[in-house]
N, C-alpha and C. Protein backbone atom coordinates (compact mmCIF):
# COMPACT_ATOMS: atom_id res chain seq x y z
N UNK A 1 149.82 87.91 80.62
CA UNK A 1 148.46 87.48 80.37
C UNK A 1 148.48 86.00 80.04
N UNK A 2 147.68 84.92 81.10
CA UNK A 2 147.52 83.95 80.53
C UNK A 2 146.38 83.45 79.50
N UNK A 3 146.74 82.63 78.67
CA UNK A 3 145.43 82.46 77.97
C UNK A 3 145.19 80.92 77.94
N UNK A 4 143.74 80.61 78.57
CA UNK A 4 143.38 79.25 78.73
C UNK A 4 143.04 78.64 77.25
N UNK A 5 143.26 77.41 77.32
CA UNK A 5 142.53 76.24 76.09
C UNK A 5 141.71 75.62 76.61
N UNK A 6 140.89 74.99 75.21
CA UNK A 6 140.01 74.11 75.70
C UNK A 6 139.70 72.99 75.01
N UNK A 7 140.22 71.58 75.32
CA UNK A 7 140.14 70.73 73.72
C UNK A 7 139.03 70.50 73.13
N UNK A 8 138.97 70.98 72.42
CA UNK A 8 137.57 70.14 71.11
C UNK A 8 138.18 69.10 70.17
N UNK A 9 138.13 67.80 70.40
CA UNK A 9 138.62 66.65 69.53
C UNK A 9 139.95 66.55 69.78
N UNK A 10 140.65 66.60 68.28
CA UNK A 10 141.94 66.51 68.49
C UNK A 10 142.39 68.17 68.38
N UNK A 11 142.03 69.17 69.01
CA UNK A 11 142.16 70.53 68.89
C UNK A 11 142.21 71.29 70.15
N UNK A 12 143.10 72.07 70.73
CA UNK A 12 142.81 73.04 71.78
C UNK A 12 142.85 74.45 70.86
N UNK A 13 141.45 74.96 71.63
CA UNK A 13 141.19 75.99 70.80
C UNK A 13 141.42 77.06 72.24
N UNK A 14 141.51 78.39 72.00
CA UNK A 14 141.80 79.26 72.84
C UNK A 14 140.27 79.70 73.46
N UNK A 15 140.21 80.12 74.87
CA UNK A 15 139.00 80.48 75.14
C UNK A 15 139.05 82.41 74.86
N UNK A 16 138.72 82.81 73.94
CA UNK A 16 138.33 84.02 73.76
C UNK A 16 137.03 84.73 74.77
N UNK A 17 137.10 86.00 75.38
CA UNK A 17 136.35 86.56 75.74
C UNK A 17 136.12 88.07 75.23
N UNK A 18 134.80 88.54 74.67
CA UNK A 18 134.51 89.89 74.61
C UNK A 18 134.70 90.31 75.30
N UNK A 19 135.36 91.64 75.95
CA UNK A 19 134.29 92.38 77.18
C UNK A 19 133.04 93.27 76.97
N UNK A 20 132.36 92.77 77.37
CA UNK A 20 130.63 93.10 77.62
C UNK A 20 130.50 94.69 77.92
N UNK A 21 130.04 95.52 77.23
CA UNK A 21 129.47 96.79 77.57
C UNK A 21 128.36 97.02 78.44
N UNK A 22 128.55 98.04 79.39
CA UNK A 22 127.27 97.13 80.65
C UNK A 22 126.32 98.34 80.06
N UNK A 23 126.86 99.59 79.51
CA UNK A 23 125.94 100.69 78.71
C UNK A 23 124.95 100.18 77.33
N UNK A 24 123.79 100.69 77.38
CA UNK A 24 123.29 99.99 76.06
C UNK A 24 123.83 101.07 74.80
N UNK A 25 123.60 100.28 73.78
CA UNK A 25 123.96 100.87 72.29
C UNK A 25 123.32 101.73 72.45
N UNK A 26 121.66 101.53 72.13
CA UNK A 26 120.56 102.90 72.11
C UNK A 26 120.68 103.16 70.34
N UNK A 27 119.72 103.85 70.22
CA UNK A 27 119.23 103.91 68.97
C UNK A 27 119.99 104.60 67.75
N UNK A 28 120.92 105.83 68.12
CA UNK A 28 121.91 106.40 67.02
C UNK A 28 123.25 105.29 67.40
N UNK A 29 123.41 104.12 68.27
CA UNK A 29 124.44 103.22 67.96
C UNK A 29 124.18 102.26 66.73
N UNK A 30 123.05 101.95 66.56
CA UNK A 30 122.45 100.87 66.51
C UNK A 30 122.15 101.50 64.78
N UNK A 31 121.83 102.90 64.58
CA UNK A 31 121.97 102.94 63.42
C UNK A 31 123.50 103.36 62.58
N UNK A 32 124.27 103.03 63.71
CA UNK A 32 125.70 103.63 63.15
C UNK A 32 126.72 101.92 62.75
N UNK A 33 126.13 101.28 63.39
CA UNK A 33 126.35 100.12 63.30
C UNK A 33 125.85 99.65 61.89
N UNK A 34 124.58 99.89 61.95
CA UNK A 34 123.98 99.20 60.15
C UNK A 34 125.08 100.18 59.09
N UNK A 35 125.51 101.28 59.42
CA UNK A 35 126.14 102.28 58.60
C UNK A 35 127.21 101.33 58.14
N UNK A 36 128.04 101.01 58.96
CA UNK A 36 129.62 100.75 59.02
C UNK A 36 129.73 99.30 58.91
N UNK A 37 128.77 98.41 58.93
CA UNK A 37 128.50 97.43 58.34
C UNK A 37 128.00 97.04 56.43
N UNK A 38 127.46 98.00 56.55
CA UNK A 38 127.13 98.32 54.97
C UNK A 38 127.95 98.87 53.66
N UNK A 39 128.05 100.39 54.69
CA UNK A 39 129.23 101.06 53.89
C UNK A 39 130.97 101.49 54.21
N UNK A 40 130.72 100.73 55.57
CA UNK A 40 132.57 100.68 55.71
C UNK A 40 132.87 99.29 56.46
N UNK A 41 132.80 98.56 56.06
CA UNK A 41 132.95 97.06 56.12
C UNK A 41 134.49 96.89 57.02
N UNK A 42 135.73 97.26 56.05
CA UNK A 42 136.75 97.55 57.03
C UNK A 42 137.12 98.37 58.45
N UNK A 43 136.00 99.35 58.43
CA UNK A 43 136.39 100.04 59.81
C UNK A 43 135.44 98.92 61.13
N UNK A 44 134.99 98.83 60.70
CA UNK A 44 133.53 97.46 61.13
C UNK A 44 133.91 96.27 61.58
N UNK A 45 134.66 95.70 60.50
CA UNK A 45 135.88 94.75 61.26
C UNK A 45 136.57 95.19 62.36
N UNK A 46 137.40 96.09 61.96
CA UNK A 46 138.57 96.65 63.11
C UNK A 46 137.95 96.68 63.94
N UNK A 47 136.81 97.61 63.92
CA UNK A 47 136.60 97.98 65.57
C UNK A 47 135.96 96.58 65.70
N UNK A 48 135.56 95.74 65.72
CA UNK A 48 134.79 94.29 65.99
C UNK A 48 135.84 93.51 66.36
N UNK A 49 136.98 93.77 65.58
CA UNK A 49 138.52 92.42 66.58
C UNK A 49 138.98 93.13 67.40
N UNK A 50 139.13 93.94 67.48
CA UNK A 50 140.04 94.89 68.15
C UNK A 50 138.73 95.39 69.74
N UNK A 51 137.70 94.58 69.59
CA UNK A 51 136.77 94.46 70.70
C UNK A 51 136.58 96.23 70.92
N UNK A 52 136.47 97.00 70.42
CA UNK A 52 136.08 98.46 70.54
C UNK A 52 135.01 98.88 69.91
N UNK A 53 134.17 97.90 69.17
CA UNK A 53 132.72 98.40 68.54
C UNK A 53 132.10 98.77 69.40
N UNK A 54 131.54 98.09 70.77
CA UNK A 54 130.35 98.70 71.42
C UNK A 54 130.70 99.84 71.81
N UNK A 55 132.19 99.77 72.46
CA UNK A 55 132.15 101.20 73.28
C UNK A 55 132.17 102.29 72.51
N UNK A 56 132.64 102.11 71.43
CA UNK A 56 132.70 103.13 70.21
C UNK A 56 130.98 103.70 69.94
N UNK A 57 130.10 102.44 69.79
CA UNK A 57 128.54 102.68 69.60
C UNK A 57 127.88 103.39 70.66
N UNK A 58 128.91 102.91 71.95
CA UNK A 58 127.85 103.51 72.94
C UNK A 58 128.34 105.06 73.24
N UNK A 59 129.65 105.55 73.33
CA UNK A 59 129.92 106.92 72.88
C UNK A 59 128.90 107.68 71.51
N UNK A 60 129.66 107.52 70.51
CA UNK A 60 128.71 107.66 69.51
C UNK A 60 126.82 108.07 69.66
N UNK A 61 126.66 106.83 70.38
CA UNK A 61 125.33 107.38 70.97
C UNK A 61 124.64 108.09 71.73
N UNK A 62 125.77 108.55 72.42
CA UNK A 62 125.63 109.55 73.82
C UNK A 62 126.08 110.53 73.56
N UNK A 63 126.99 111.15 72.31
CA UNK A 63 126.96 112.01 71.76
C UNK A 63 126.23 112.82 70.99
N UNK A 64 125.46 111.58 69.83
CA UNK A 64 124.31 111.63 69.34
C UNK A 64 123.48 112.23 69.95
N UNK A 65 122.75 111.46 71.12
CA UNK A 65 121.63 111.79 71.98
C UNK A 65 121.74 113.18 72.57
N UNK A 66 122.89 113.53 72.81
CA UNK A 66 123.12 115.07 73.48
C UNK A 66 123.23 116.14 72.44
N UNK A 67 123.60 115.97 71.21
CA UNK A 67 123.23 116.82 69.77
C UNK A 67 121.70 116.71 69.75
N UNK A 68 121.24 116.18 69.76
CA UNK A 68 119.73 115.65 69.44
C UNK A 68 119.03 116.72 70.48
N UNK A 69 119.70 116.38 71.49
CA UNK A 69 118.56 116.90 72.58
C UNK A 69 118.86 118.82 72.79
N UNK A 70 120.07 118.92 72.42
CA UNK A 70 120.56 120.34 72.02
C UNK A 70 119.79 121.29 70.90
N UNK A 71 119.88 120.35 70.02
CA UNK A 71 118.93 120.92 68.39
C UNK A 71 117.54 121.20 68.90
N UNK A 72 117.18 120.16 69.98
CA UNK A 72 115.78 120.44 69.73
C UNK A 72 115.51 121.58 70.76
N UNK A 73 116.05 121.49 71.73
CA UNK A 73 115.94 122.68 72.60
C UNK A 73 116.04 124.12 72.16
N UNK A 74 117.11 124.49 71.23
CA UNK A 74 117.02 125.45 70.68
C UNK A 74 116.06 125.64 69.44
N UNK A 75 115.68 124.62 68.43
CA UNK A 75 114.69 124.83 68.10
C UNK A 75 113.49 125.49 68.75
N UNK A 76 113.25 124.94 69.76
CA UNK A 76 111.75 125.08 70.57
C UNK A 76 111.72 126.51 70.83
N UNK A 77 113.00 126.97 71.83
CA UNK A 77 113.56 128.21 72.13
C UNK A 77 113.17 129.14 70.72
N UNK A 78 114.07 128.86 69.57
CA UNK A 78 113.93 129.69 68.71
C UNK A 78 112.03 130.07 67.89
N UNK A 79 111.17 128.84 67.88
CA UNK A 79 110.31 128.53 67.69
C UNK A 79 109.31 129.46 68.39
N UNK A 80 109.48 129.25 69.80
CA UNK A 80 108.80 130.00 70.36
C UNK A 80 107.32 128.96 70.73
N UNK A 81 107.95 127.64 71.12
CA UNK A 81 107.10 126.72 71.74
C UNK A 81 107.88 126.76 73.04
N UNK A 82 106.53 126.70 73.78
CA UNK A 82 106.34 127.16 75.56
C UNK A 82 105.33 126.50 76.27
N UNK A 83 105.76 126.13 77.24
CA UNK A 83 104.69 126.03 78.27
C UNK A 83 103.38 127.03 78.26
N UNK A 84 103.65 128.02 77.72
CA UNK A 84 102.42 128.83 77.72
C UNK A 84 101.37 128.12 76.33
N UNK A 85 102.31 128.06 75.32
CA UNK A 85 101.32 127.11 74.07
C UNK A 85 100.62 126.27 74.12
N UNK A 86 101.69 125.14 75.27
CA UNK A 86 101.13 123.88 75.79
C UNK A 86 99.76 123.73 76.42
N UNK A 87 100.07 125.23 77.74
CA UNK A 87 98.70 125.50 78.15
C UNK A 87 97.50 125.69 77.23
N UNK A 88 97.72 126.38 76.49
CA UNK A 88 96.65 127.32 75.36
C UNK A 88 96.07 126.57 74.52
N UNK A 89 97.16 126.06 74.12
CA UNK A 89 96.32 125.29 72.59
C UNK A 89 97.44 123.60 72.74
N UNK A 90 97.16 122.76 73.67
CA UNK A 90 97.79 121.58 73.80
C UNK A 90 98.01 120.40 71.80
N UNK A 91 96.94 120.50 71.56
CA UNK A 91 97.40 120.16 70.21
C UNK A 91 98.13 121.19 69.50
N UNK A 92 98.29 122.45 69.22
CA UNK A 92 99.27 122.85 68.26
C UNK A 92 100.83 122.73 68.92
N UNK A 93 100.95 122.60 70.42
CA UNK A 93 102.23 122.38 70.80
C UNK A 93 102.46 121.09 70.55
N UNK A 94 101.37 120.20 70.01
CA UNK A 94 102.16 118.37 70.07
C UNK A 94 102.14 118.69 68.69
N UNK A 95 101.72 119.49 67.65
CA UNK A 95 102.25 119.18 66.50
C UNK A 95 103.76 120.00 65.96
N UNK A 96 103.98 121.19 67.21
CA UNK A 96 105.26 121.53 66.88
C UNK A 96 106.60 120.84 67.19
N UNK A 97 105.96 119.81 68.86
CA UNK A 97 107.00 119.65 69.62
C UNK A 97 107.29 118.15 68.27
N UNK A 98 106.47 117.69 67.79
CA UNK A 98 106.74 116.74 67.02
C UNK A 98 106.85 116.82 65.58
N UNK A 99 107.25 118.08 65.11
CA UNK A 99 107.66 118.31 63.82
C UNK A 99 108.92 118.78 64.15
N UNK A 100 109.40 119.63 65.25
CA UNK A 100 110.90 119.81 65.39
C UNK A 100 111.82 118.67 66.15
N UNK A 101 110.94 117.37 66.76
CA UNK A 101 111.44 116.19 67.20
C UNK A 101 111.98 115.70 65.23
N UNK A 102 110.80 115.75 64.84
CA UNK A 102 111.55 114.93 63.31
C UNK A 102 112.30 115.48 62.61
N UNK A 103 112.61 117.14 63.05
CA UNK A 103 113.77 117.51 61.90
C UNK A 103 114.80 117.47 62.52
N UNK A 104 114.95 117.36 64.04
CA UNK A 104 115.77 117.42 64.65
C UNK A 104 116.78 115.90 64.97
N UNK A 105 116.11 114.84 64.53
CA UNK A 105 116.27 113.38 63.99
C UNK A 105 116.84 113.43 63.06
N UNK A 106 116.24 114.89 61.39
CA UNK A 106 116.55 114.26 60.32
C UNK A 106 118.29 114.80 60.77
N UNK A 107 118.54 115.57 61.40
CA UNK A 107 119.94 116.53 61.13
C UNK A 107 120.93 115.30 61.59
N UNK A 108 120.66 114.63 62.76
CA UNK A 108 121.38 113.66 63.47
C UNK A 108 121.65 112.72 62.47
N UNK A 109 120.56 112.53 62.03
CA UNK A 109 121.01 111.34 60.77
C UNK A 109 122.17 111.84 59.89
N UNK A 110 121.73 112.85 59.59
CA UNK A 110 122.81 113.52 57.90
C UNK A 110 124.15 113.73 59.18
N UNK A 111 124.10 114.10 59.84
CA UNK A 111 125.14 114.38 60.59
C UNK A 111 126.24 112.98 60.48
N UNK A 112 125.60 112.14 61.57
CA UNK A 112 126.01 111.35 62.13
C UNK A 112 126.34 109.82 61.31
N UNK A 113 125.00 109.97 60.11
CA UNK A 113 125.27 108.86 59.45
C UNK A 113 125.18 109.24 58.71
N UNK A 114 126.20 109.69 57.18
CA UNK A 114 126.45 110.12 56.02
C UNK A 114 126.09 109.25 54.91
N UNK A 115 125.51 108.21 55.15
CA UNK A 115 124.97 107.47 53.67
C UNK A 115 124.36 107.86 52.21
N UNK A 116 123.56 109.39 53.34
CA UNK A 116 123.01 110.11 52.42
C UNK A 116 123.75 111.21 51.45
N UNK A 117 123.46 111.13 50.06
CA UNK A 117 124.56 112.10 49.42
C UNK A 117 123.74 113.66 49.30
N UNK A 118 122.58 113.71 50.17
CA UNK A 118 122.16 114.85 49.95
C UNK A 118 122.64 115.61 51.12
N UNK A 119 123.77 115.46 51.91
CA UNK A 119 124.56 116.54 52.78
C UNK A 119 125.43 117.04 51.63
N UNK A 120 125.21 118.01 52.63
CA UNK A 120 126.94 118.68 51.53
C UNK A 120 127.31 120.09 52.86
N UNK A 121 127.24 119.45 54.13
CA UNK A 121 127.52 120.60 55.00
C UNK A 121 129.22 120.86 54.98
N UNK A 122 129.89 121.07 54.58
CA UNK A 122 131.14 121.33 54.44
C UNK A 122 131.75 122.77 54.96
N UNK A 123 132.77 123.28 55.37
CA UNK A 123 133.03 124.67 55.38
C UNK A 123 133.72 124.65 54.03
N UNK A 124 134.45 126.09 54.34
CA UNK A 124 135.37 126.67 53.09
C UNK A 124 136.54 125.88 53.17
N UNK A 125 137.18 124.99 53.99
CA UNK A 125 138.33 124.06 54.33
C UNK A 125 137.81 122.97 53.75
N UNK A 126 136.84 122.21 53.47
CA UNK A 126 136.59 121.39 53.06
C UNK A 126 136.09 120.29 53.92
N UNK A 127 135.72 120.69 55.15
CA UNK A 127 135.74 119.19 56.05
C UNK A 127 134.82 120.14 56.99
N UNK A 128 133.78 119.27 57.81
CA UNK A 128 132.54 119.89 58.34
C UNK A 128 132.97 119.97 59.49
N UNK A 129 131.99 120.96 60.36
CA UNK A 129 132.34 121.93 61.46
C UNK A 129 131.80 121.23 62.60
N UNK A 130 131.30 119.94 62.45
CA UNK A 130 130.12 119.55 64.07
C UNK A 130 131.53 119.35 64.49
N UNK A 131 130.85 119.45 66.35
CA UNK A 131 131.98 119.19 67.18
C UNK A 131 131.62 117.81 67.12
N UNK A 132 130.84 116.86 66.94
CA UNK A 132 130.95 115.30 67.40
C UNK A 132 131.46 114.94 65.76
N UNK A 133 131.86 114.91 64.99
CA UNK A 133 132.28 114.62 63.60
C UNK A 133 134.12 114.95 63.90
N UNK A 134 134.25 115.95 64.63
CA UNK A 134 135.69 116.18 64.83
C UNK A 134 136.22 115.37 66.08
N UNK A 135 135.30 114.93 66.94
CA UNK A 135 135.97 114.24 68.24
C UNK A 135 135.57 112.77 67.62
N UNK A 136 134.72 112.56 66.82
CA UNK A 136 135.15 111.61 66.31
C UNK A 136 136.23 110.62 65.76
N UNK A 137 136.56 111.77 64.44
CA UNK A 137 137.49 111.29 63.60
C UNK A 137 139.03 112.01 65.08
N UNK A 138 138.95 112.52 65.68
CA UNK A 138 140.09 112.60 66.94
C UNK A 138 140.31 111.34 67.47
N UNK A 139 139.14 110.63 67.76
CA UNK A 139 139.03 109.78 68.57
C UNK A 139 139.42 108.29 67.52
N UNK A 140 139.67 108.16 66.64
CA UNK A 140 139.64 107.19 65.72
C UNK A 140 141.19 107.30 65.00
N UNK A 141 141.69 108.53 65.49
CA UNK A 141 143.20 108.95 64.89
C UNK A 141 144.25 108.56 66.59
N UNK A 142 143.48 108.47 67.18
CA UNK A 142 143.96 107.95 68.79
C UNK A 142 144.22 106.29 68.86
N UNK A 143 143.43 105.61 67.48
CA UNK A 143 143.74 104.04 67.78
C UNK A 143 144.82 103.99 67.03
N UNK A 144 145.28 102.43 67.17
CA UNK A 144 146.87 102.37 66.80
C UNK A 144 146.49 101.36 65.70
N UNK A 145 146.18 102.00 64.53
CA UNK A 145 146.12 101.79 63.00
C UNK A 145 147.63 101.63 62.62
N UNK A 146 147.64 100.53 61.89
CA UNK A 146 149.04 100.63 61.15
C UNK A 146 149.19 101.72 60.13
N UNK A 147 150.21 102.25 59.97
CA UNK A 147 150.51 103.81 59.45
C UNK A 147 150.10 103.77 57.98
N UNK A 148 149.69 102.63 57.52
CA UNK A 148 149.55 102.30 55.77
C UNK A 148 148.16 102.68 55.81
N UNK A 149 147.45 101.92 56.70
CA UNK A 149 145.68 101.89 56.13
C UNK A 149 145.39 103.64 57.14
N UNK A 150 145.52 104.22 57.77
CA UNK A 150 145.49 105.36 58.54
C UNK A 150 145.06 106.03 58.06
N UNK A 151 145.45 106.65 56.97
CA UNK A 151 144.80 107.48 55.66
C UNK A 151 143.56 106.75 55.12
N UNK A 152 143.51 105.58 54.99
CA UNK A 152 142.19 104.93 53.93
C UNK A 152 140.94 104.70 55.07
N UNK A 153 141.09 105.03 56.71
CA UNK A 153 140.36 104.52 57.16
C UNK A 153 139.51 105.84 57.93
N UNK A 154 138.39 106.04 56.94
CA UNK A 154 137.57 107.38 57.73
C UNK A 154 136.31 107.13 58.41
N UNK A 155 135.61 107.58 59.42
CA UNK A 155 134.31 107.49 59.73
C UNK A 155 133.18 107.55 59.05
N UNK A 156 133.88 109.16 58.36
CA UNK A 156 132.51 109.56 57.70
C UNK A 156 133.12 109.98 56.38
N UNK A 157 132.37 110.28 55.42
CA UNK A 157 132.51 110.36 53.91
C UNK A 157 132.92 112.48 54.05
N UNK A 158 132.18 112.60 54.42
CA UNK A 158 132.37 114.23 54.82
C UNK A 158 133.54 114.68 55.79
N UNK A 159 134.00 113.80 55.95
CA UNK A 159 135.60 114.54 57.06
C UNK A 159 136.46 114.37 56.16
């Protein structure tokens, strides 16, 4: 790998490049980002030098988005909101389809972004059962952390 300079004054400085995510963040990146900026400052760094934040955000978010869109489907299913409701009574289906849109937001949040100390979804092992919380922290035990900080460096407060 070559790496170009470029003088500024009496200085050659290296030309650094990001690579550009051509996927957008989207909205559970974007709040996972304020997360790990706030409350994990060190994992935030890493993934930011180590140029793996976006793609990390934009997974993350497409995981997100497919929990999201899962919850609510079975909500609806379980609910027993239908096209037939929709027909019948069009306002009581926009106030269901949009009361199980917001709980189905709130779960993604507690899920996905643990800031809040009012989760406590845990099993009897001690460490929670979502499949995107476990391919997570999989996926974060796959980077090449030096073997010291490995242990100190978690996603979420609940794994």
């Amino acid at each position: 790998m070559k790496i170009e300079y470029t003088k500024v004054g009496d200085y050659y400085l290296p030309n650094l490049y990001y690579p550009e995510e051509t996927r957008p963040i989207g909205f559970w990146g974007m709040l996972r980002k304020e997360y790990l900026k706030e409350h994990k400052p060190g994992t935030y760094t890493y993934l930011l030098l180590t140029a793996r934040l976006d793609s990390y955000l934009v997974d993350l978010n497409e995981q997100a988005q497919e929990c999201f869109e899962l919850i609510e489907a079975q909500m609806q299913s379980t609910e027993g909101v239908t096209e037939e409701l929709r027909r019948q009574n069009p306002m009581e289906w926009v106030r269901h389809c949009n009361n199980i849109r917001n709980r189905a937001a709130e779960i993604i949040e507690l899920v996905w972004m643990p800031e809040s100390e009012l989760y406590k979804g845990e099993n009897s092992s001690g460490s929670h059962a979502c499949n995107g919380c476990r391919n997570e922290k999989e996926s974060l035990q796959g980077m090449q952390i030096p073997r010291k900080r490995r242990n100190r460096i978690s996603v979420f407060n609940h794994v």
